[in-house]
Protein backbone atom coordinates (compact mmCIF):
# COMPACT_ATOMS: atom_id res chain seq x y z
CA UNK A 1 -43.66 35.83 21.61
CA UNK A 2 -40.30 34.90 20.29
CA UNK A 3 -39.48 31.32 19.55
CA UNK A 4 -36.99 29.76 21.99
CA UNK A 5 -33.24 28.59 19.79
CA UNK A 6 -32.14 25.75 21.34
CA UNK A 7 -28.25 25.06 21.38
CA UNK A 8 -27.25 21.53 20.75
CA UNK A 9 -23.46 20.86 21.09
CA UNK A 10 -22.11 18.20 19.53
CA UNK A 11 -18.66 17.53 20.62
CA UNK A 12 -16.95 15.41 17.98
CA UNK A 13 -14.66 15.82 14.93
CA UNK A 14 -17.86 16.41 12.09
CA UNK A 15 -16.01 17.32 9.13
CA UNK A 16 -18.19 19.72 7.50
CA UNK A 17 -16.37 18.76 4.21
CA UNK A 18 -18.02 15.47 4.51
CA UNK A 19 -21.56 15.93 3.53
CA UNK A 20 -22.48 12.49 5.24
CA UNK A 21 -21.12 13.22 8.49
CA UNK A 22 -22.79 16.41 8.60
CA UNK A 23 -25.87 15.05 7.63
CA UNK A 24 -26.20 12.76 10.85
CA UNK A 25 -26.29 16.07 12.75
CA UNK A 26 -28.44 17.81 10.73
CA UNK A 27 -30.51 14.75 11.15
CA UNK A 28 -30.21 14.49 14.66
CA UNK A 29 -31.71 17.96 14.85
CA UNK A 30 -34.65 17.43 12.31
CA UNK A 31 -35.80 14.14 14.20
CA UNK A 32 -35.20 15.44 17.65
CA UNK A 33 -36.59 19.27 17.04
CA UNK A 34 -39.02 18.75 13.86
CA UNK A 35 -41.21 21.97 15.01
CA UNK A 36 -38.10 23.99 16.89
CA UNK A 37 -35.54 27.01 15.31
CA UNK A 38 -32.09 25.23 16.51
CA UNK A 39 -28.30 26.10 16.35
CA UNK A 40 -25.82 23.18 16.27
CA UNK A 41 -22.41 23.41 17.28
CA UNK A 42 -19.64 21.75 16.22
CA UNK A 43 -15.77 20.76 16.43
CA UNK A 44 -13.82 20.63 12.88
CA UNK A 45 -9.62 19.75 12.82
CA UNK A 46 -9.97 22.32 9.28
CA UNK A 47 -11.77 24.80 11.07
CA UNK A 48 -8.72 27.94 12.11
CA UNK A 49 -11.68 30.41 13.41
CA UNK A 50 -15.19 30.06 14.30
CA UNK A 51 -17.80 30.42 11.86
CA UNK A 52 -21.11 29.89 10.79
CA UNK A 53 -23.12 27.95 8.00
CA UNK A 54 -26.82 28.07 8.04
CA UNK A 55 -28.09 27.29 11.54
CA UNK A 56 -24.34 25.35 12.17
CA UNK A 57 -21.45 27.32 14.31
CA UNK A 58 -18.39 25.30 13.87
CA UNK A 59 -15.75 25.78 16.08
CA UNK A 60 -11.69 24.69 16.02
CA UNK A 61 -11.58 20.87 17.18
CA UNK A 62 -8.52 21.27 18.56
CA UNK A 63 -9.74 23.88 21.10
CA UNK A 64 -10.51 19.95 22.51
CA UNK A 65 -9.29 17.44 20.47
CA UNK A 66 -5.82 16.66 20.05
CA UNK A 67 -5.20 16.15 16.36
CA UNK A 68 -2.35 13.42 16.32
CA UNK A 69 -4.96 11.02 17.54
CA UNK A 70 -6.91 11.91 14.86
CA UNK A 71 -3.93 11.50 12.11
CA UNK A 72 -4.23 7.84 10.27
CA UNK A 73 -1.11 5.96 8.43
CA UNK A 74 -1.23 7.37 4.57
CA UNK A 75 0.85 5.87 1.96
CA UNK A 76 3.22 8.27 0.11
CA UNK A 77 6.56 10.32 1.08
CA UNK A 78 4.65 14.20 1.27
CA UNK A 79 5.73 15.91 4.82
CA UNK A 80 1.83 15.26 5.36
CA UNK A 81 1.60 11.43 5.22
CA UNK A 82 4.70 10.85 7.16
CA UNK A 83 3.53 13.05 10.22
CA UNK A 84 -0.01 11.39 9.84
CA UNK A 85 2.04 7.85 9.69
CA UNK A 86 4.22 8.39 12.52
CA UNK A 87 1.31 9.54 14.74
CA UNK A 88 -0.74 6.89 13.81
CA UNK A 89 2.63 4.44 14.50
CA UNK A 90 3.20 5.74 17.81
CA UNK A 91 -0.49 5.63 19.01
CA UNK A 92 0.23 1.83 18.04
CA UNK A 93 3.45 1.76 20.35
CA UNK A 94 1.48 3.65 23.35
CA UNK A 95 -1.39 1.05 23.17
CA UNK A 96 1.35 -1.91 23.21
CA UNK A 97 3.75 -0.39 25.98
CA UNK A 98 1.25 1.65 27.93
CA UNK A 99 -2.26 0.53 27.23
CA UNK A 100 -3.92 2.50 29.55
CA UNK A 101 -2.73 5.56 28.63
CA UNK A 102 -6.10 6.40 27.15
CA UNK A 103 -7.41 6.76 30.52
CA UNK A 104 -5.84 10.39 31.23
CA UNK A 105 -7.98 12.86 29.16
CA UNK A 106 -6.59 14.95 26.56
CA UNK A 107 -4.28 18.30 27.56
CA UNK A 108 -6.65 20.64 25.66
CA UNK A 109 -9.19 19.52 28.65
CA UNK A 110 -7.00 21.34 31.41
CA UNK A 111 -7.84 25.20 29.41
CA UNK A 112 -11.27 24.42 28.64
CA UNK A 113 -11.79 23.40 32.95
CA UNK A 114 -9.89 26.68 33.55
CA UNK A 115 -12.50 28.98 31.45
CA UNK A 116 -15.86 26.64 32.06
CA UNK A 117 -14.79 27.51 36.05
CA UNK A 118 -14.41 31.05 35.19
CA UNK A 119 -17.42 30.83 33.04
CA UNK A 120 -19.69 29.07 36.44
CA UNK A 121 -17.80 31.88 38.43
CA UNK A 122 -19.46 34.78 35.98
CA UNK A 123 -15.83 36.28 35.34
CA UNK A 124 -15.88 38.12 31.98
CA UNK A 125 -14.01 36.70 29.69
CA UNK A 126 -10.63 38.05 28.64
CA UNK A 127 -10.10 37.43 25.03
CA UNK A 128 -12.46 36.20 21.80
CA UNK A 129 -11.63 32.87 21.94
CA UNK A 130 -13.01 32.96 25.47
CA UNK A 131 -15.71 34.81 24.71
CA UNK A 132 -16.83 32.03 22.09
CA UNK A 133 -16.45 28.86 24.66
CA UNK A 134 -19.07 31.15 26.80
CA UNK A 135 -20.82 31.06 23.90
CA UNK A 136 -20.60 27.56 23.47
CA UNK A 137 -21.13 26.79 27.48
CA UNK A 138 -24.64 27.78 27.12
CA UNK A 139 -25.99 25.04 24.86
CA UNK A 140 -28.80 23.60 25.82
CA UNK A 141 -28.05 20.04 25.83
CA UNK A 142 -25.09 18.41 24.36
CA UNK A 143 -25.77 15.39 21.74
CA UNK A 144 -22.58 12.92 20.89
CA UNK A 145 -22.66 9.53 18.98
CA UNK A 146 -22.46 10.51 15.48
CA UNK A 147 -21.36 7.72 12.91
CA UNK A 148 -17.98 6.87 14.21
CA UNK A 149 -17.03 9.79 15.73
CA UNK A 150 -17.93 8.88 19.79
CA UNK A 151 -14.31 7.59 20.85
CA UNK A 152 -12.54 8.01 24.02
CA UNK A 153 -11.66 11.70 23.72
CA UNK A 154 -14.98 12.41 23.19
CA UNK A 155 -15.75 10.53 26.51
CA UNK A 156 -13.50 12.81 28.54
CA UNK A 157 -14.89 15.53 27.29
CA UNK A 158 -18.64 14.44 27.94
CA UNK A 159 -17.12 13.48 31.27
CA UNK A 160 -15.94 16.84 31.78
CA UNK A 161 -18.83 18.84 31.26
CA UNK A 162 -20.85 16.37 33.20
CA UNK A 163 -18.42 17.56 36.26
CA UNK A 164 -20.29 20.90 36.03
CA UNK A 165 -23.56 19.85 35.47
CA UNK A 166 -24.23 19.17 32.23
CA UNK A 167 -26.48 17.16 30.43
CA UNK A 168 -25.55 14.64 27.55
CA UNK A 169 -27.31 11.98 25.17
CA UNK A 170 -25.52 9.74 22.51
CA UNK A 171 -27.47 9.18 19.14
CA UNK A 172 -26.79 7.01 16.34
CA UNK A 173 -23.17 5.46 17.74
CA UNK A 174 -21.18 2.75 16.20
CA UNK A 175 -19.50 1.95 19.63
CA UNK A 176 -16.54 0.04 19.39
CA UNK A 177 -17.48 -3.17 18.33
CA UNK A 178 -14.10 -4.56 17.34
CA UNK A 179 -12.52 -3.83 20.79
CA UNK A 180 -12.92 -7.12 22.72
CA UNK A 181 -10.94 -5.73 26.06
CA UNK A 182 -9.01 -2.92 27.76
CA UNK A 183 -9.28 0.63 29.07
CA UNK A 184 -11.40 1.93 25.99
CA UNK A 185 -14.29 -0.79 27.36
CA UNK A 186 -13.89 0.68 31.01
CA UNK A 187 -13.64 4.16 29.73
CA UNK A 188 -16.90 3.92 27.47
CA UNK A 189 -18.55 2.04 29.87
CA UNK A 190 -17.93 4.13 33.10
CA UNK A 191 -18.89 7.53 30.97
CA UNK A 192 -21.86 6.60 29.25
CA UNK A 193 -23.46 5.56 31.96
CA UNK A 194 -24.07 9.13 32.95
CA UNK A 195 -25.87 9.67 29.80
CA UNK A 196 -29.52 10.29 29.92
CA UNK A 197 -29.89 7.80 26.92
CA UNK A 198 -28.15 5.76 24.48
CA UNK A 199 -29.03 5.09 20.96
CA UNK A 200 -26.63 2.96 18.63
CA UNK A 201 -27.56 3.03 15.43
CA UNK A 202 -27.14 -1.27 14.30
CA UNK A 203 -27.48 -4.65 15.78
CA UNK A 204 -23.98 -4.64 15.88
CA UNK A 205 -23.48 -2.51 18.30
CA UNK A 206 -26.12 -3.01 20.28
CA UNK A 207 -24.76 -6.83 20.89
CA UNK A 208 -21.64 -4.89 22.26
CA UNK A 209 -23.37 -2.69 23.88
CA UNK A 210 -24.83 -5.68 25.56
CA UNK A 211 -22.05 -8.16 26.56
CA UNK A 212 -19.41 -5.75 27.44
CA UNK A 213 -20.72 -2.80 28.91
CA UNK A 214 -22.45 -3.64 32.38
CA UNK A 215 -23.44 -0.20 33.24
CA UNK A 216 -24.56 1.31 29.58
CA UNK A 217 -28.59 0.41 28.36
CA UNK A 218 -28.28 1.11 24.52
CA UNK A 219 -31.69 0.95 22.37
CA UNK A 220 -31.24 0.60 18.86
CA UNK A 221 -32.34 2.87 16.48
CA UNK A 222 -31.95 4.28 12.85
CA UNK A 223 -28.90 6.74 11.72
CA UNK A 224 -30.34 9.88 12.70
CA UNK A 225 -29.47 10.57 8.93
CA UNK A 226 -32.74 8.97 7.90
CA UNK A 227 -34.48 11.83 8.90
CA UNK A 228 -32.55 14.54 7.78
CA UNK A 229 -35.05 17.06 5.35
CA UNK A 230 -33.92 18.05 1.87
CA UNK A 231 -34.09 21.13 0.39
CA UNK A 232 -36.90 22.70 -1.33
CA UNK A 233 -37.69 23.05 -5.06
CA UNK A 234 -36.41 26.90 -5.63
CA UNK A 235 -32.66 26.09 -3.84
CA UNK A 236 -32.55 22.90 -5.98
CA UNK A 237 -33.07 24.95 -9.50
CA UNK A 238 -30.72 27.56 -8.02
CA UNK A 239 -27.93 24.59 -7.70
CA UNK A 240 -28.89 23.40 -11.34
CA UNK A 241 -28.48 26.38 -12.76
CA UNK A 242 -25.56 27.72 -11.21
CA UNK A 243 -23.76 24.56 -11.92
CA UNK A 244 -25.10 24.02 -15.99
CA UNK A 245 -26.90 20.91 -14.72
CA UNK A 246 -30.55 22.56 -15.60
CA UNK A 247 -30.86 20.93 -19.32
CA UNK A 248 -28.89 17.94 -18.12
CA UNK A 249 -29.92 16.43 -14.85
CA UNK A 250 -33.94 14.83 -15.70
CA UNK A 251 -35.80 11.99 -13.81
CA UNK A 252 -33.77 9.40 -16.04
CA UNK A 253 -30.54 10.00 -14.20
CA UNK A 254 -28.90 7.79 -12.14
CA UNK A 255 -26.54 9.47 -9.69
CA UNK A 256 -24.01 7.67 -8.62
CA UNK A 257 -21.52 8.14 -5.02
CA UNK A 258 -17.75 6.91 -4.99
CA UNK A 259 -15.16 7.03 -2.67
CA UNK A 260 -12.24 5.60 -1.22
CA UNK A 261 -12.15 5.64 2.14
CA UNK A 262 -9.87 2.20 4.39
CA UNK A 263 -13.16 -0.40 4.12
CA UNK A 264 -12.44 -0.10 0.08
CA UNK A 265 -8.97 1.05 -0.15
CA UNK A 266 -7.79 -1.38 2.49
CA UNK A 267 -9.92 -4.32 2.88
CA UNK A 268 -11.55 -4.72 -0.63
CA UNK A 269 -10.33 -6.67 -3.83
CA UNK A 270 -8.48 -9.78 -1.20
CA UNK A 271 -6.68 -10.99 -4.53
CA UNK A 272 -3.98 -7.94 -3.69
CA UNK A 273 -2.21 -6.24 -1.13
CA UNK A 274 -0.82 -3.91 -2.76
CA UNK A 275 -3.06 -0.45 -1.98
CA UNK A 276 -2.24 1.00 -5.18
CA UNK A 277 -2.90 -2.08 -7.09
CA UNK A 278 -6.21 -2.11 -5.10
CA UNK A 279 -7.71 1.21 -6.05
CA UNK A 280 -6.84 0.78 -9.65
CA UNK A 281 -8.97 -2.04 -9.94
CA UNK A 282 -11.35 -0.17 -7.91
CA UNK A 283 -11.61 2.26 -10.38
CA UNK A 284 -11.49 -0.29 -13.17
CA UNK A 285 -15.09 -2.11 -11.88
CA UNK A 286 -16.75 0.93 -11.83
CA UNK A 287 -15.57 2.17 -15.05
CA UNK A 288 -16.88 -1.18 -16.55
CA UNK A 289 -20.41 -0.55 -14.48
CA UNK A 290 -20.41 2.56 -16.24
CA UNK A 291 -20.03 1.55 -19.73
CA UNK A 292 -22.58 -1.52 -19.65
CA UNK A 293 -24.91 1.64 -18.59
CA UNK A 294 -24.21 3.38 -21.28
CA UNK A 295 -24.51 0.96 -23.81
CA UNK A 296 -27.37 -0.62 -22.96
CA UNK A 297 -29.29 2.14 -21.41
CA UNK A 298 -30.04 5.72 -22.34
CA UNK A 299 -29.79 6.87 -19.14
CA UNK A 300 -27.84 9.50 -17.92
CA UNK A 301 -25.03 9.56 -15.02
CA UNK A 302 -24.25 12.15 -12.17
CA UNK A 303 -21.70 11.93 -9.83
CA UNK A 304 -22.52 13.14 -6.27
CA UNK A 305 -19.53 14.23 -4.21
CA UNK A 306 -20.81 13.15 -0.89
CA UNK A 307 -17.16 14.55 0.30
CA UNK A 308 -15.31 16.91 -1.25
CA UNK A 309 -12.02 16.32 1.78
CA UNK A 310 -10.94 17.19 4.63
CA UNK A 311 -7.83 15.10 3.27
CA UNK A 312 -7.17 15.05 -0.68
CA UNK A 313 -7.63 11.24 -1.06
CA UNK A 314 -11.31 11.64 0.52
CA UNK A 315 -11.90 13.78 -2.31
CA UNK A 316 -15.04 12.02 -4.31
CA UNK A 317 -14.74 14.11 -6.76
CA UNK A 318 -10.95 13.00 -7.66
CA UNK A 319 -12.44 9.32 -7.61
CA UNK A 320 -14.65 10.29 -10.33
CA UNK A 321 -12.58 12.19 -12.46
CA UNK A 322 -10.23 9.09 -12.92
CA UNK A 323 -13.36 6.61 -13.51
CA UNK A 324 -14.31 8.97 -15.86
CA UNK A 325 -10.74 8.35 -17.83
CA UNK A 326 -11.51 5.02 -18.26
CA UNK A 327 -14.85 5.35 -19.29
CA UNK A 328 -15.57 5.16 -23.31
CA UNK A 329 -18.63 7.15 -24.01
CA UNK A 330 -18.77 10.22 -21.37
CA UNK A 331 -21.41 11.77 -23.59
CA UNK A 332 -24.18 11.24 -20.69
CA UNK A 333 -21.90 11.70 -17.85
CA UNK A 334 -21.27 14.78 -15.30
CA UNK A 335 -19.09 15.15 -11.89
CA UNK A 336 -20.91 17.74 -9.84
CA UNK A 337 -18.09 19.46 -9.35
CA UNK A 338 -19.41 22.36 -6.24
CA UNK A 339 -19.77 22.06 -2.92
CA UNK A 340 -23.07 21.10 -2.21
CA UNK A 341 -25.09 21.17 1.30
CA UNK A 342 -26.24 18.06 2.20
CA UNK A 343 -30.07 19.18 1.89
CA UNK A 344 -29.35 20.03 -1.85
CA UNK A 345 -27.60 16.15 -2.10
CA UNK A 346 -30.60 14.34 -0.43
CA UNK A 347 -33.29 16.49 -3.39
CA UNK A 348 -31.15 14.81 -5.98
CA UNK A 349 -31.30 11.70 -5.03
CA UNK A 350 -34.60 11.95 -4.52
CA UNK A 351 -35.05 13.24 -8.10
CA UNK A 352 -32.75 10.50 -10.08
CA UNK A 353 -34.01 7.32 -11.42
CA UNK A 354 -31.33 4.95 -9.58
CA UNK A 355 -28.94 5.47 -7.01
CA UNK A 356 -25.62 3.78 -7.30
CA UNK A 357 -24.07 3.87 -3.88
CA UNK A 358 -20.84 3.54 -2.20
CA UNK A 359 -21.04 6.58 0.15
CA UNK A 360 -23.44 4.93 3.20
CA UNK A 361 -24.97 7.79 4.03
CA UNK A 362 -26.21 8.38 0.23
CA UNK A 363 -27.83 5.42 0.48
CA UNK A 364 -29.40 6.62 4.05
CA UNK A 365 -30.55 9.42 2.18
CA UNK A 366 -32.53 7.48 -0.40
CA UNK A 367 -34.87 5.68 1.69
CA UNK A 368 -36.66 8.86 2.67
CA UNK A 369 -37.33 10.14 -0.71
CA UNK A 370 -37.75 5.81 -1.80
CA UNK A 371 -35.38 5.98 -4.50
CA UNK A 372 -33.96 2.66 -5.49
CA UNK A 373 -30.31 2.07 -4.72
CA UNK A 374 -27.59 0.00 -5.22
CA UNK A 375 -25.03 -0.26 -2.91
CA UNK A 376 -21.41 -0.80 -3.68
CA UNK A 377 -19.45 -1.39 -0.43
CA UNK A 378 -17.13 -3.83 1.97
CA UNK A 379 -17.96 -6.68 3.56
CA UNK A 380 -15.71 -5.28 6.36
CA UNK A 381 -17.91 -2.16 6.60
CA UNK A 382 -20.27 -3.06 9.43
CA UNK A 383 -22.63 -0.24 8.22
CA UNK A 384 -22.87 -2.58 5.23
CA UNK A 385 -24.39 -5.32 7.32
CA UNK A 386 -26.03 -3.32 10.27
CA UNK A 387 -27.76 -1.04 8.91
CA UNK A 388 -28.31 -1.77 4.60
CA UNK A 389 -28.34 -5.88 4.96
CA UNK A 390 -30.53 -5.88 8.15
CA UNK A 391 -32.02 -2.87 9.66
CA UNK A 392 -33.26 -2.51 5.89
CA UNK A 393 -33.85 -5.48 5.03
CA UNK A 394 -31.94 -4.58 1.18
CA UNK A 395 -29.25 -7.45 1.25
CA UNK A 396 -30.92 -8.23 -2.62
CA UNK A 397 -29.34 -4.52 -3.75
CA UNK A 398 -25.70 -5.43 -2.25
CA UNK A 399 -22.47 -6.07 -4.00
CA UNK A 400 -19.09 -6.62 -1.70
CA UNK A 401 -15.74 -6.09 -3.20
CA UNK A 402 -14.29 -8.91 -1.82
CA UNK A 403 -13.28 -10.64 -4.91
CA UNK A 404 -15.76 -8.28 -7.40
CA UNK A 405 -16.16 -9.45 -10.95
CA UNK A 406 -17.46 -6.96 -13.22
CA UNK A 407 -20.01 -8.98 -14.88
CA UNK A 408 -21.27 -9.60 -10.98
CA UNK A 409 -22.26 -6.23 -10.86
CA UNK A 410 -23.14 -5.40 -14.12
CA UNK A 411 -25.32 -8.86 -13.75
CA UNK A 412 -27.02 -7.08 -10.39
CA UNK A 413 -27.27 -3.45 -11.93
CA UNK A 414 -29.43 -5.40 -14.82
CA UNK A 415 -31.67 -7.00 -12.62
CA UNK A 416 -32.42 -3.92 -10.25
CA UNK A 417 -32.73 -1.92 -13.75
CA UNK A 418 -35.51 -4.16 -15.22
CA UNK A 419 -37.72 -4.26 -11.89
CA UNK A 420 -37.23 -0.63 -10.92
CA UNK A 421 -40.83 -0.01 -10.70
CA UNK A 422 -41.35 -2.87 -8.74
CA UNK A 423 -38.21 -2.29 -6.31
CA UNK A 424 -39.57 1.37 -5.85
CA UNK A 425 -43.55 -0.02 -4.67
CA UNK A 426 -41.88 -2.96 -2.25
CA UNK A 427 -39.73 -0.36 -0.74
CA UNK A 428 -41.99 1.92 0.04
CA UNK A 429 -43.88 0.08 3.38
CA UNK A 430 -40.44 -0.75 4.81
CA UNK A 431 -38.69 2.45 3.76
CA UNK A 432 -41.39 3.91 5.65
CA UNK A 433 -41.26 1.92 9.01
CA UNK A 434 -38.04 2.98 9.24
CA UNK A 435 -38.70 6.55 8.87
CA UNK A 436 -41.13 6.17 11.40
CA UNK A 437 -39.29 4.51 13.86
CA UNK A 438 -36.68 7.24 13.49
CA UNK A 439 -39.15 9.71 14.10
CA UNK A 440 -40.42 8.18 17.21
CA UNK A 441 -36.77 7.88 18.43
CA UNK A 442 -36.54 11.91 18.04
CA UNK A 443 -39.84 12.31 19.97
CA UNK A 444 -38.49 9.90 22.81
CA UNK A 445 -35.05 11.91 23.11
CA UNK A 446 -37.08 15.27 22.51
CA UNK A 447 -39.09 14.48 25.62
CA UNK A 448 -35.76 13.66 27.53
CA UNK A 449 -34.08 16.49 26.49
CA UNK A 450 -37.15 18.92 27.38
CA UNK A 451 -37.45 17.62 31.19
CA UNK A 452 -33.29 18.20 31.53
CA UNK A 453 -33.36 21.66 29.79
CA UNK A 454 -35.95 22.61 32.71
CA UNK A 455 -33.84 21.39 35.55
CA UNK A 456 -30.76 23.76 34.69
């Protein structure tokens, strides 16, 4: 007998250029369906025609997302940042002048009603792009909540679907926990509360959960990314080869994850305001990380592009090409330069020595395979403090770039250096519990998912 594919859609902005995001889903799948064949589908803004990657179908985002709400202020004078600022200015204005004007759903909602009624009224469709939205209307089950990317467009179009009988689940959600009041709080908490479950992935959220949404029972649990599987042992050797890595990358390698997204570039080194002032000594701290590694060390360095875009500056790769100009011995030091699935990132992580960390979901992807980490990051990043400080318990292997100092870190890199074997055995109980409990959480949502499959 053939297996059964289930069709999970997930309808949110996943970047597929950002290994991390699509790692959630790819977790969300592996906890959720450990023993099933599944297809995931999802919405991406760079995505001009539907395609397919592995056992992903991505599909434009704006077919349903509107992509000035999407746009965020950038710095510079290309055409590019000042469309992104201006959008990102007059979604300001709209919220001061008209702050409910969140509450009417997007435009690209009133096609997709149109063809989901011709769709429940069995009328062929006309056209390809039709075609795939049939397609697409007979997931299985629909899955939102993804790292950050449950906001109130998303909600409209959960609410949508639900109109035609639909079911829906969130999994691993942020929430909003900096909104204290408005139409985004009545919005959230008047949608989700037609959602067979709700699973936020940090105490943070939770507590919001909790005070401000009357209607809404969230249960914590771990980023679905803690589950995702990596890849096997013949792709990995494949990926070292193909990318001259195969006499270089051994088990004394310390791969390293840098980026640049607003928790560093904006709220990170409080001695400046000036962005451009802020990156450079960004890139300055790590540099100096680097060479107190290579000097007293003989280990080697790999940088792990965790995201390779969808915009240039979220390039990790560019990061690490201009640490790398201020580093004074590059002898033992390589930028992975490919694009890389996020399977093939989580096998060398678990394959390094030491991971140095400012890409979250990295670090997520370490406690699986228990390799040690150090983790770089904001003290505005509530990822930082919901899920590394206390969901696992790692607050010892955290350095803030509030007001960094170089010898801080290189001070904390020493420390977690000398007791690596040590670090590696303590971690391995609580690493552990927290795999399980993500497991468990896939097995409870499984068993939902199952009964509401049956009643369509």
């Amino acid at each position: 007998m053939q297996q059964k594919v289930f069709n999970i859609f997930v309808p949110e902005y996943v970047p597929v250029a950002n290994k991390g995001e699509l790692a959630i889903v790819l977790g969300m799948i592996d906890s959720i369906f450990p023993n099933e064949e599944v297809k995931v589908h999802i919405l991406d803004m760079n995505c001009k025609k539907v395609y397919s990657i592995d056992n992903v179908v991505v599909y434009p985002a704006q077919w349903f997302l509107p992509s000035w709400r999407y746009k965020e202020f950038k710095l510079g004078f290309s055409l590019e940042n000042i469309i992104a600022s201006i959008c990102s200015v007059f979604r300001k204005v709209l919220y001061i002048l008209f702050p409910n004007w969140i509450k009417k759903p997007q435009n690209n909602l009133k096609y997709i009603n149109k063809i989901l009624q011709k769709y429940k009224n069995k009328i062929i469709p006309k056209n390809y792009k039709e075609q795939y939205l049939y397609d697409l209307f007979q997931c299985d089950y629909i899955l939102a909540g993804h790292n950050g990317g449950l906001n109130v467009e998303v909600c409209h179009i959960l609410d949508l679907f639900y109109k035609y009988d639909f079911h829906f689940g969130v999994y691993g959600s942020s929430l909003k926990p900096r909104v204290k009041k408005g139409a985004l709080i009545e919005i959230f908490d008047n949608i989700l509360s037609k959602a067979d479950f709700v699973y936020v992935r940090n105490n943070i959220a939770l507590q919001w959960a909790n005070k401000y949404l009357n209607k809404v029972k969230a249960i914590l649990a771990p980023d679905p990314a803690f589950c995702m599987q990596e890849t096997d042992e013949k792709e990995m050797n494949e990926v070292l080869k193909e990318n001259k890595l195969d006499s270089f990358f051994d088990n004394n390698t310390i791969v390293m994850t840098v980026c640049e997204p607003a928790p560093i570039s904006r709220y990170s080194f409080l001695e400046t305001k000036d962005f451009i002032k802020k990156q450079t000594l960004h890139r300055q701290l790590l540099a100096s990380l680097i060479n107190h590694i290579t000097k007293n060390t003989d280990a080697k360095i790999l940088f792990l592009p965790h995201s390779i875009g969808p915009e240039k500056y979220l390039d990790d790769r560019l990061i690490a090409r201009h640490v790398m100009k201020l580093v004074e011995n590059t002898d033992r030091i390589r930028i992975l330069d490919a694009e890389i699935s996020p399977r093939v990132l989580k096998t060398f992580i678990k394959k390094s020595k030491l991971l140095i960390a400012e890409r979250i979901h990295s670090l997520i992807g370490s406690v699986k395979v228990n390799t040690p980490f150090l983790a770089i990051g904001s003290n505005w990043d509530s990822r930082i403090h919901g899920i590394v400080e206390e969901m696992l318990d790692a607050k010892d292997y955290v350095f803030l770039l509030d007001y960094p100092k170089s010898d801080d870190l290189c001070k904390l890199f020493d420390t977690i250096w000398k007791n690596l074997p040590n670090i590696k055995q303590n971690r391995i109980e609580k690493n552990n519990n927290i795999i399980l409990w993500a497991q468990k959480t896939g097995l409870e949502i499984n068993k939902i998912i199952e009964k509401n499959i049956n009643k369509k």
